[in-house]
PDB file of N, CA and C in Angstrom:
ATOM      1  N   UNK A   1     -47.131  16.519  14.181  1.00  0.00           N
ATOM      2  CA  UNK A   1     -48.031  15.870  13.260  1.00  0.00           C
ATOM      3  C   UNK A   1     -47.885  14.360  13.427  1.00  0.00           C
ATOM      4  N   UNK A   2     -49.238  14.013  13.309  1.00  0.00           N
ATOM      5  CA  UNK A   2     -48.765  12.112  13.517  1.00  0.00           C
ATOM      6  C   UNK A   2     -48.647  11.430  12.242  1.00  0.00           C
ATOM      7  N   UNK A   3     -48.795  10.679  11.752  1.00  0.00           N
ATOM      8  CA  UNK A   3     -48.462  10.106  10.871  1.00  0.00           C
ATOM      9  C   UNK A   3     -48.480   7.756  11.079  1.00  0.00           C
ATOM     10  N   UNK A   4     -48.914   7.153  10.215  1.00  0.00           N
ATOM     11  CA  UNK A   4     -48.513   6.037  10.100  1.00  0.00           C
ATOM     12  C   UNK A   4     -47.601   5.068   9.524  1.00  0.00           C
ATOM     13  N   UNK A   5     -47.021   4.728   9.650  1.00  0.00           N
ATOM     14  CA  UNK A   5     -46.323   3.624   8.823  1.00  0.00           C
ATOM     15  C   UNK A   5     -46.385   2.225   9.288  1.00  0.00           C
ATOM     16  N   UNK A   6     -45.831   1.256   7.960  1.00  0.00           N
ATOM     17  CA  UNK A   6     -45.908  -0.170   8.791  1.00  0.00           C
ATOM     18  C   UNK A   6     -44.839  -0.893   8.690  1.00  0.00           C
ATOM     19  N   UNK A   7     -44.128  -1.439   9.644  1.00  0.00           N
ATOM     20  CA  UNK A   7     -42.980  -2.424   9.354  1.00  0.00           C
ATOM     21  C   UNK A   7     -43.267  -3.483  10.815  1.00  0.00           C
ATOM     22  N   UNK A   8     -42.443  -4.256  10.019  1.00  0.00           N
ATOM     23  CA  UNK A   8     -42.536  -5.330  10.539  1.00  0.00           C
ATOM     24  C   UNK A   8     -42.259  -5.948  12.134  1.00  0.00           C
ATOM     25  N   UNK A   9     -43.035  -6.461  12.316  1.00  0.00           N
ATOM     26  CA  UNK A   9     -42.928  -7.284  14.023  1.00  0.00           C
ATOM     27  C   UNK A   9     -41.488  -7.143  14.775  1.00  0.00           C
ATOM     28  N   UNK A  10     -40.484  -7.874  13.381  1.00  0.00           N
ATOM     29  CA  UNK A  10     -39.294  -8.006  14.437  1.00  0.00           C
ATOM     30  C   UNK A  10     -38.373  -6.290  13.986  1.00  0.00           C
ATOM     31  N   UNK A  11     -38.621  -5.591  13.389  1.00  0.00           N
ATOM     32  CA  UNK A  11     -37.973  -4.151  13.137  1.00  0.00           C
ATOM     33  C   UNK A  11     -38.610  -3.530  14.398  1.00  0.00           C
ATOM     34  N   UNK A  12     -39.728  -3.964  14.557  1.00  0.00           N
ATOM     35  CA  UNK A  12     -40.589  -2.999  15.488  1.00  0.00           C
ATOM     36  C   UNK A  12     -39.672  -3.076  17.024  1.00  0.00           C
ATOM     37  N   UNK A  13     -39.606  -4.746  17.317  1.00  0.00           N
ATOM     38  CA  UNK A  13     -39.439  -4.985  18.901  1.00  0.00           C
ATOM     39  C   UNK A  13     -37.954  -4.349  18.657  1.00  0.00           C
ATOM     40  N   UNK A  14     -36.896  -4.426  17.891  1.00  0.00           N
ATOM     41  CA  UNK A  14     -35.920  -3.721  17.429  1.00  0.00           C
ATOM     42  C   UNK A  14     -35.537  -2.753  17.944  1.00  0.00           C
ATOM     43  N   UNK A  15     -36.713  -1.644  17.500  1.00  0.00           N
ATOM     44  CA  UNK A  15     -36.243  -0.713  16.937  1.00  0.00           C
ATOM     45  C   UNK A  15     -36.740  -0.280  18.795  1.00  0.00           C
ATOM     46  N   UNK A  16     -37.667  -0.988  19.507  1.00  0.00           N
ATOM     47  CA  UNK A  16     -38.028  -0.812  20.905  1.00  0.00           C
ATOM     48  C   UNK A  16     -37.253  -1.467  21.691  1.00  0.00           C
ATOM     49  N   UNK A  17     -36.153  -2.115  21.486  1.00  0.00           N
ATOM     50  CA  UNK A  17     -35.088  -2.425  22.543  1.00  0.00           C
ATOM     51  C   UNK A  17     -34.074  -1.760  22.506  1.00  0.00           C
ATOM     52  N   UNK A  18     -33.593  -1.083  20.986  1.00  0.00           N
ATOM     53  CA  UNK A  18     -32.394   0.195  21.233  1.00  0.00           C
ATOM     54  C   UNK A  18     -33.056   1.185  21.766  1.00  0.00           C
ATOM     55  N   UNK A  19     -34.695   1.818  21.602  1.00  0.00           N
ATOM     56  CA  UNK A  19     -35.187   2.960  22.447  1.00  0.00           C
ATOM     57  C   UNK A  19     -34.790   2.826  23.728  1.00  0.00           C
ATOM     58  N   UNK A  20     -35.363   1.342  23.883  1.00  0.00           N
ATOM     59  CA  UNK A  20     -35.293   1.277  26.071  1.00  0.00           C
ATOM     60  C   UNK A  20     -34.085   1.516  26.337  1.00  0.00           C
ATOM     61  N   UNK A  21     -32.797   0.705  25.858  1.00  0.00           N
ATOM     62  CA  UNK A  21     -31.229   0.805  25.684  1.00  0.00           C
ATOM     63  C   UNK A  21     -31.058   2.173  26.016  1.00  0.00           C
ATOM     64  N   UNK A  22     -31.234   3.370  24.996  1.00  0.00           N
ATOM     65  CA  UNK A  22     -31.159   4.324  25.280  1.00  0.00           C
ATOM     66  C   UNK A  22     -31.710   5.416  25.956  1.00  0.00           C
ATOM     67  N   UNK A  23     -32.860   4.952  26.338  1.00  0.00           N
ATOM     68  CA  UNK A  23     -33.785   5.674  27.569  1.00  0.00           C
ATOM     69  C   UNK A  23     -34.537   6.744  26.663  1.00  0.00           C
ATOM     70  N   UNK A  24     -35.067   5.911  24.995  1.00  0.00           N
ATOM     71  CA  UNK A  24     -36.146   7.297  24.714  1.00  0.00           C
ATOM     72  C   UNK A  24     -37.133   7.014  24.404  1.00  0.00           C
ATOM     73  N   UNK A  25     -37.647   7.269  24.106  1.00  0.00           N
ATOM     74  CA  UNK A  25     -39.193   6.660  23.626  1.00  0.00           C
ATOM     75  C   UNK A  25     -39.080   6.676  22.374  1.00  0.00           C
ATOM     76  N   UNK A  26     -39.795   5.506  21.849  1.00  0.00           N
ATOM     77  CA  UNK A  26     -39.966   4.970  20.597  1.00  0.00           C
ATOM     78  C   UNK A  26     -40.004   6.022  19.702  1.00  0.00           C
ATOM     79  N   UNK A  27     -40.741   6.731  19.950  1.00  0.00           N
ATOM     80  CA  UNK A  27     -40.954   7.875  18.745  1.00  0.00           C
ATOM     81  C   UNK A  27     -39.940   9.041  18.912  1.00  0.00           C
ATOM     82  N   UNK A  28     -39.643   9.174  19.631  1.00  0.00           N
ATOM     83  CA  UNK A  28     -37.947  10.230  20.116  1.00  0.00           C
ATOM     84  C   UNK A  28     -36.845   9.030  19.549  1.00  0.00           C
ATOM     85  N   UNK A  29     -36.912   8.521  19.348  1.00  0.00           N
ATOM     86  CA  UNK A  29     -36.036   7.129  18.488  1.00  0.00           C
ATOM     87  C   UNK A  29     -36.309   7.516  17.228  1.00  0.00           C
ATOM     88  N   UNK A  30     -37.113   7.154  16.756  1.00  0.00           N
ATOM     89  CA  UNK A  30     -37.257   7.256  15.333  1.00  0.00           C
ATOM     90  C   UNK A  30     -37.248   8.343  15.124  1.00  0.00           C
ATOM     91  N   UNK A  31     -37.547   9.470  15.570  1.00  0.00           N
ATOM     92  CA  UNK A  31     -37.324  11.068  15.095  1.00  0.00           C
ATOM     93  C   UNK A  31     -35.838  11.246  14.563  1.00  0.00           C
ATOM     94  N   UNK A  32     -35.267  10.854  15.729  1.00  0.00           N
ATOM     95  CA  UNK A  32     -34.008  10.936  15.682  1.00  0.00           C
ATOM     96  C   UNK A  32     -33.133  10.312  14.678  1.00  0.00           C
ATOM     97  N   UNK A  33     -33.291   9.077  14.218  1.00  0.00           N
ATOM     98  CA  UNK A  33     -33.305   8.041  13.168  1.00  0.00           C
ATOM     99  C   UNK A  33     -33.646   8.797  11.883  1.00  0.00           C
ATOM    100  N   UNK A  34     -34.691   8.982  11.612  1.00  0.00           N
ATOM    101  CA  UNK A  34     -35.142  10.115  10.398  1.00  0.00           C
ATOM    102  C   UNK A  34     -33.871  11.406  10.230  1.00  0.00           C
ATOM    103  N   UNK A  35     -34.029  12.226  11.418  1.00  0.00           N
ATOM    104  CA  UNK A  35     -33.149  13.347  11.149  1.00  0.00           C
ATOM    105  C   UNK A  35     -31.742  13.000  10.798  1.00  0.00           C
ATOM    106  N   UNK A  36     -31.486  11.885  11.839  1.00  0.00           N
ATOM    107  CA  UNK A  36     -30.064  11.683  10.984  1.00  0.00           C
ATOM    108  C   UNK A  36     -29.706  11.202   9.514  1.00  0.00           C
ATOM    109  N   UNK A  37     -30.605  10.245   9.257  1.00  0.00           N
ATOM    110  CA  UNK A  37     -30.482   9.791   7.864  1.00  0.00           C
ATOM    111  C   UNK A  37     -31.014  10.992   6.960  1.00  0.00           C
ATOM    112  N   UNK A  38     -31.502  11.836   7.311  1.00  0.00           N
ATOM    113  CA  UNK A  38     -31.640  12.992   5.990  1.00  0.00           C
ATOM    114  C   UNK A  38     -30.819  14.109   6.100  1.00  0.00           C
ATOM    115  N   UNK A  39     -29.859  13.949   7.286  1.00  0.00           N
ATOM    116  CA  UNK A  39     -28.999  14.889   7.171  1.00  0.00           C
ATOM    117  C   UNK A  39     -27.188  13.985   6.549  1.00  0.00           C
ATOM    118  N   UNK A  40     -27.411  12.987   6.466  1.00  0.00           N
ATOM    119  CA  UNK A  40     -26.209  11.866   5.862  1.00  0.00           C
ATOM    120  C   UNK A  40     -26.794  11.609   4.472  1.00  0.00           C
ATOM    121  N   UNK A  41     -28.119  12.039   3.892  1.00  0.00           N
ATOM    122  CA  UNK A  41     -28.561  11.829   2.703  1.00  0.00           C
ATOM    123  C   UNK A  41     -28.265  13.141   1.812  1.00  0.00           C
ATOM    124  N   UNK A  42     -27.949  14.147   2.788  1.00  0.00           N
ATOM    125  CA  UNK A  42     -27.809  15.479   1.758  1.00  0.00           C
ATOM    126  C   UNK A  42     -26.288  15.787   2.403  1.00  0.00           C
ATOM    127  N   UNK A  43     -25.094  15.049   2.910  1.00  0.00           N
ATOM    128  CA  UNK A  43     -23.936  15.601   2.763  1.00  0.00           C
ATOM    129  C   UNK A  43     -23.330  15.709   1.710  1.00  0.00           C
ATOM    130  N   UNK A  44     -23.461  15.028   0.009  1.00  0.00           N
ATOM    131  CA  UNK A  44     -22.992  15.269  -0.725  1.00  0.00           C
ATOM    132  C   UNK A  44     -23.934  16.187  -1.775  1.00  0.00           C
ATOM    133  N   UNK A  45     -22.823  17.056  -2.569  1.00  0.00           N
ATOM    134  CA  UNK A  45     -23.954  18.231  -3.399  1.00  0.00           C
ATOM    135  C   UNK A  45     -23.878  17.444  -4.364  1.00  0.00           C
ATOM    136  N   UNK A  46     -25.498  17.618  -4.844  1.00  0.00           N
ATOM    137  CA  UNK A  46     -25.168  17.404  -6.399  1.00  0.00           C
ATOM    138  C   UNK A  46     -24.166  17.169  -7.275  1.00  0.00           C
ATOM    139  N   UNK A  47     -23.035  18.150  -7.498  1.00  0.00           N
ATOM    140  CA  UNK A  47     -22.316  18.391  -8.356  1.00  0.00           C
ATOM    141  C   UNK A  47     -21.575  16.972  -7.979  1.00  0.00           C
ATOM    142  N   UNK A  48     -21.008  16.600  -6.721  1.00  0.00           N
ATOM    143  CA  UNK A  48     -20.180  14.986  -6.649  1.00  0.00           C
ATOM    144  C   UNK A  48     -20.861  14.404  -6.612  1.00  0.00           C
ATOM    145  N   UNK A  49     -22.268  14.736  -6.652  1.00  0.00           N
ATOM    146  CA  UNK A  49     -22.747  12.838  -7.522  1.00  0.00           C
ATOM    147  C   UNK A  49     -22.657  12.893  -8.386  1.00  0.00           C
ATOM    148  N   UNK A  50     -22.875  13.606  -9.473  1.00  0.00           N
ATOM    149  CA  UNK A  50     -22.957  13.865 -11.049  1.00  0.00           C
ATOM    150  C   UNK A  50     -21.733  13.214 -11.212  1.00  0.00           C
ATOM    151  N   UNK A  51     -20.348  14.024 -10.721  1.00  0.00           N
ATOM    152  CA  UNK A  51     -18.936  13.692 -10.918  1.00  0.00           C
ATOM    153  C   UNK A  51     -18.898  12.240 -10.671  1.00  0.00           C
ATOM    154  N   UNK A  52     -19.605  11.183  -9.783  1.00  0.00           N
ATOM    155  CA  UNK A  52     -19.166  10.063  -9.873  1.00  0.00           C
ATOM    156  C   UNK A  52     -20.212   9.241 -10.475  1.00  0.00           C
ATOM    157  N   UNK A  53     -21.161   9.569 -10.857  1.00  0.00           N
ATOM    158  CA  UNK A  53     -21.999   9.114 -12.019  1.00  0.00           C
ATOM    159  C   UNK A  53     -20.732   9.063 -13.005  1.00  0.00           C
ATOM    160  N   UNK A  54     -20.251  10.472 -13.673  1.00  0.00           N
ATOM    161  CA  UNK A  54     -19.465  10.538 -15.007  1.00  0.00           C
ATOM    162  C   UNK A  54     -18.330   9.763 -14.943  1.00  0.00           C
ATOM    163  N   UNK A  55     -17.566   9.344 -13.287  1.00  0.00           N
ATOM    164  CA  UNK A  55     -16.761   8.321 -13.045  1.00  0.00           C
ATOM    165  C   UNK A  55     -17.044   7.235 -13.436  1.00  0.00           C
ATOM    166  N   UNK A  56     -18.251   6.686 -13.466  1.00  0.00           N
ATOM    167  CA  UNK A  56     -18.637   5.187 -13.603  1.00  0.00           C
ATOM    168  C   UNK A  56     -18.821   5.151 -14.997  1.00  0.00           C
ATOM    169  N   UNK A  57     -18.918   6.065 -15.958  1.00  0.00           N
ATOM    170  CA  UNK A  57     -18.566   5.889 -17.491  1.00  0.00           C
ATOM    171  C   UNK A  57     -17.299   6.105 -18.012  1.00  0.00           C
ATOM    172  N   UNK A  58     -16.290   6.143 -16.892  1.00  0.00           N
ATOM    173  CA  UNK A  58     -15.149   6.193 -18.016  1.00  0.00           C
ATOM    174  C   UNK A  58     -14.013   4.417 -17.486  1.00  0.00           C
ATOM    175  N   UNK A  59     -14.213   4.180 -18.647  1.00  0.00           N
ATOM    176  CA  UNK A  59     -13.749   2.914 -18.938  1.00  0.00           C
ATOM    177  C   UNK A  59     -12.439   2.299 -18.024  1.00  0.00           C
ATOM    178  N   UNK A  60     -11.446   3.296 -18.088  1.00  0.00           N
ATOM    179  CA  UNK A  60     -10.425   3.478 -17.478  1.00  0.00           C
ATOM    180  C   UNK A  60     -10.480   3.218 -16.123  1.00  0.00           C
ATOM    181  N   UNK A  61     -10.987   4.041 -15.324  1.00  0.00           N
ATOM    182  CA  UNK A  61     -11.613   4.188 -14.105  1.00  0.00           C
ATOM    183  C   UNK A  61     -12.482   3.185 -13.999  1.00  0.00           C
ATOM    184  N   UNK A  62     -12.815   2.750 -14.515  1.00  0.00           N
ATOM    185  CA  UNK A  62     -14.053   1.349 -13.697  1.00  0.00           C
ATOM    186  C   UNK A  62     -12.830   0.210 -14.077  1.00  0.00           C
ATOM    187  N   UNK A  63     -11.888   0.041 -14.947  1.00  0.00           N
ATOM    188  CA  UNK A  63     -11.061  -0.804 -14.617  1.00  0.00           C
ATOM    189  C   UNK A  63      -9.956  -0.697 -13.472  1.00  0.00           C
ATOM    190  N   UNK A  64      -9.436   0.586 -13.246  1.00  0.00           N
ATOM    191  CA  UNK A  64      -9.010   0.713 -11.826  1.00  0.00           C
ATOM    192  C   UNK A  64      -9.632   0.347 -10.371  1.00  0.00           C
ATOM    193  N   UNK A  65     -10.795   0.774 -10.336  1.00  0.00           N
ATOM    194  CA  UNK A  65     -11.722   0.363  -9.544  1.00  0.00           C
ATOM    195  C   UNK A  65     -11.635  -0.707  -9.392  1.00  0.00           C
ATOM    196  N   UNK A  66     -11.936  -1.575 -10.303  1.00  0.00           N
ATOM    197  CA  UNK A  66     -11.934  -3.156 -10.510  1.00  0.00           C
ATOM    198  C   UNK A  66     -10.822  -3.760  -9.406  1.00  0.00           C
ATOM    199  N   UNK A  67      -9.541  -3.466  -9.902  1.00  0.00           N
ATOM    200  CA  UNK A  67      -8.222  -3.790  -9.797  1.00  0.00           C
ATOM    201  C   UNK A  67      -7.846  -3.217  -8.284  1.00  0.00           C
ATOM    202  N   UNK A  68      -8.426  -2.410  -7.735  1.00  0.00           N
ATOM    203  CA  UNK A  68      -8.492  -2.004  -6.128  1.00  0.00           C
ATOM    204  C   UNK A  68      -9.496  -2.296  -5.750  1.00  0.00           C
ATOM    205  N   UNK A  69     -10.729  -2.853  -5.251  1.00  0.00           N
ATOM    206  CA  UNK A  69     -11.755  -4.065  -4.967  1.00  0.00           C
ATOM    207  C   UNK A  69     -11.204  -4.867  -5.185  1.00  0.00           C
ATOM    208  N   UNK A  70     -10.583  -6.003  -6.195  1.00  0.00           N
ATOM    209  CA  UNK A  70      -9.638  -6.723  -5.815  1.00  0.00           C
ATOM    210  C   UNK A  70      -8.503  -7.187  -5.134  1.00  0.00           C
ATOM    211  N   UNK A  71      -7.784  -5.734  -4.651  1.00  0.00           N
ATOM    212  CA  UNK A  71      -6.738  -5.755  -4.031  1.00  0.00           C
ATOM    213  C   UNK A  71      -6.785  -5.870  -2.770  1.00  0.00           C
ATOM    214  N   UNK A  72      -8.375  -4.990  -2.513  1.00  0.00           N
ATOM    215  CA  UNK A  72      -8.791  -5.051  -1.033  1.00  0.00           C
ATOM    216  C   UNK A  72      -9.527  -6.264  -0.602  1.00  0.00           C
ATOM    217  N   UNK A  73     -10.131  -6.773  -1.457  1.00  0.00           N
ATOM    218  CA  UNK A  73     -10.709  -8.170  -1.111  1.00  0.00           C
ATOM    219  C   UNK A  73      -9.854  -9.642  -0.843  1.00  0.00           C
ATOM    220  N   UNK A  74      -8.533  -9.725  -1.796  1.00  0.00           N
ATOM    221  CA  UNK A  74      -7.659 -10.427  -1.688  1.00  0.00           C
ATOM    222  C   UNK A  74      -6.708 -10.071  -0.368  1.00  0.00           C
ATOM    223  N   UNK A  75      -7.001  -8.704   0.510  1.00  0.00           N
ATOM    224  CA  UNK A  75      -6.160  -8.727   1.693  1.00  0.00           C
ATOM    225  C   UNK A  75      -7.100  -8.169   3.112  1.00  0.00           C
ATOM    226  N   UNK A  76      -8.000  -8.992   2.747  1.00  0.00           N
ATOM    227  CA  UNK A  76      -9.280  -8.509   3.956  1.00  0.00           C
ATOM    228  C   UNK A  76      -8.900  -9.969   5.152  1.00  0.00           C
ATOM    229  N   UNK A  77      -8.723 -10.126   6.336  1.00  0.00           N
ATOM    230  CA  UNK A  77      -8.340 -10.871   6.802  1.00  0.00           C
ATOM    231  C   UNK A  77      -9.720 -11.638   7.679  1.00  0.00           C
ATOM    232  N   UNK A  78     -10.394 -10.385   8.007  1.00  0.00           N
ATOM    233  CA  UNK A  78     -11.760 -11.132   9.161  1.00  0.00           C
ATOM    234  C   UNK A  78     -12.855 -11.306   8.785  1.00  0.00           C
ATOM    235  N   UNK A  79     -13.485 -10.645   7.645  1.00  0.00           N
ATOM    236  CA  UNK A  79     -14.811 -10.549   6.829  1.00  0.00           C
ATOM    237  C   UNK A  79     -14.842 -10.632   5.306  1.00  0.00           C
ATOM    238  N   UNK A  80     -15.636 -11.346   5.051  1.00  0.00           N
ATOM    239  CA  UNK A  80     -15.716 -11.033   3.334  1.00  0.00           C
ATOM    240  C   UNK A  80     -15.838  -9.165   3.074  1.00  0.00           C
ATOM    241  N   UNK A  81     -15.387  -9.079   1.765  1.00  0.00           N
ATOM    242  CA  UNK A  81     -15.736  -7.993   1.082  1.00  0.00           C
ATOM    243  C   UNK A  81     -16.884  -7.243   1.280  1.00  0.00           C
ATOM    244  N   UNK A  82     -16.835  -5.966   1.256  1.00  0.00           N
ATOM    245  CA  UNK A  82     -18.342  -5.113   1.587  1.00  0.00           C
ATOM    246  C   UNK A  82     -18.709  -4.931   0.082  1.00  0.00           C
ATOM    247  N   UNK A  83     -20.532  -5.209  -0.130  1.00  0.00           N
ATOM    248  CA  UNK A  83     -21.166  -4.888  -1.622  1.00  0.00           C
ATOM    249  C   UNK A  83     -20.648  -3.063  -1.604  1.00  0.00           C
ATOM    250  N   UNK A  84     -20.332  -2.862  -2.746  1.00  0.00           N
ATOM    251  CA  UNK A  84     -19.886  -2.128  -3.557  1.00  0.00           C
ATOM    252  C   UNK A  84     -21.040  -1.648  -5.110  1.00  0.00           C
TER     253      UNK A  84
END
């Protein structure tokens, strides 16, 4: 089935220099791109997101959290901190 979408100029030449890189065609690129991200979008079930939804309301735990993001940010040596 074909289909359209639109992005932008420089995503495009992008996304057509890792195809050539890898010897596939643009659209065997992005197929591939798609399948993987919806198969890394459904490795977690339901039930552990819920569980870390209910993590992020308990008070306790988001102050631990806190306090290890800090710990790791205060001993990161080559890059700032990753958003969290």
């Amino acid at each position: 089935m074909s289909t359209t979408i639109h992005v932008s100029d420089e995503l495009l030449a992008a996304v057509d220099r890792r195809a050539k890189d890898l010897r596939l065609t643009r659209n065997r690129y992005i197929v591939q791109a798609l399948e993987r991200s919806l198969r890394s979008d459904t490795a977690w079930s339901p039930a552990f997101v819920e569980a870390l939804r209910a993590a992020g309301r308990d008070r306790q735990l988001q102050r631990t959290l806190a306090e290890m993001r800090a710990a790791i940010k205060a001993n990161r040596m080559s890059k700032g901190p990753p958003e969290l």
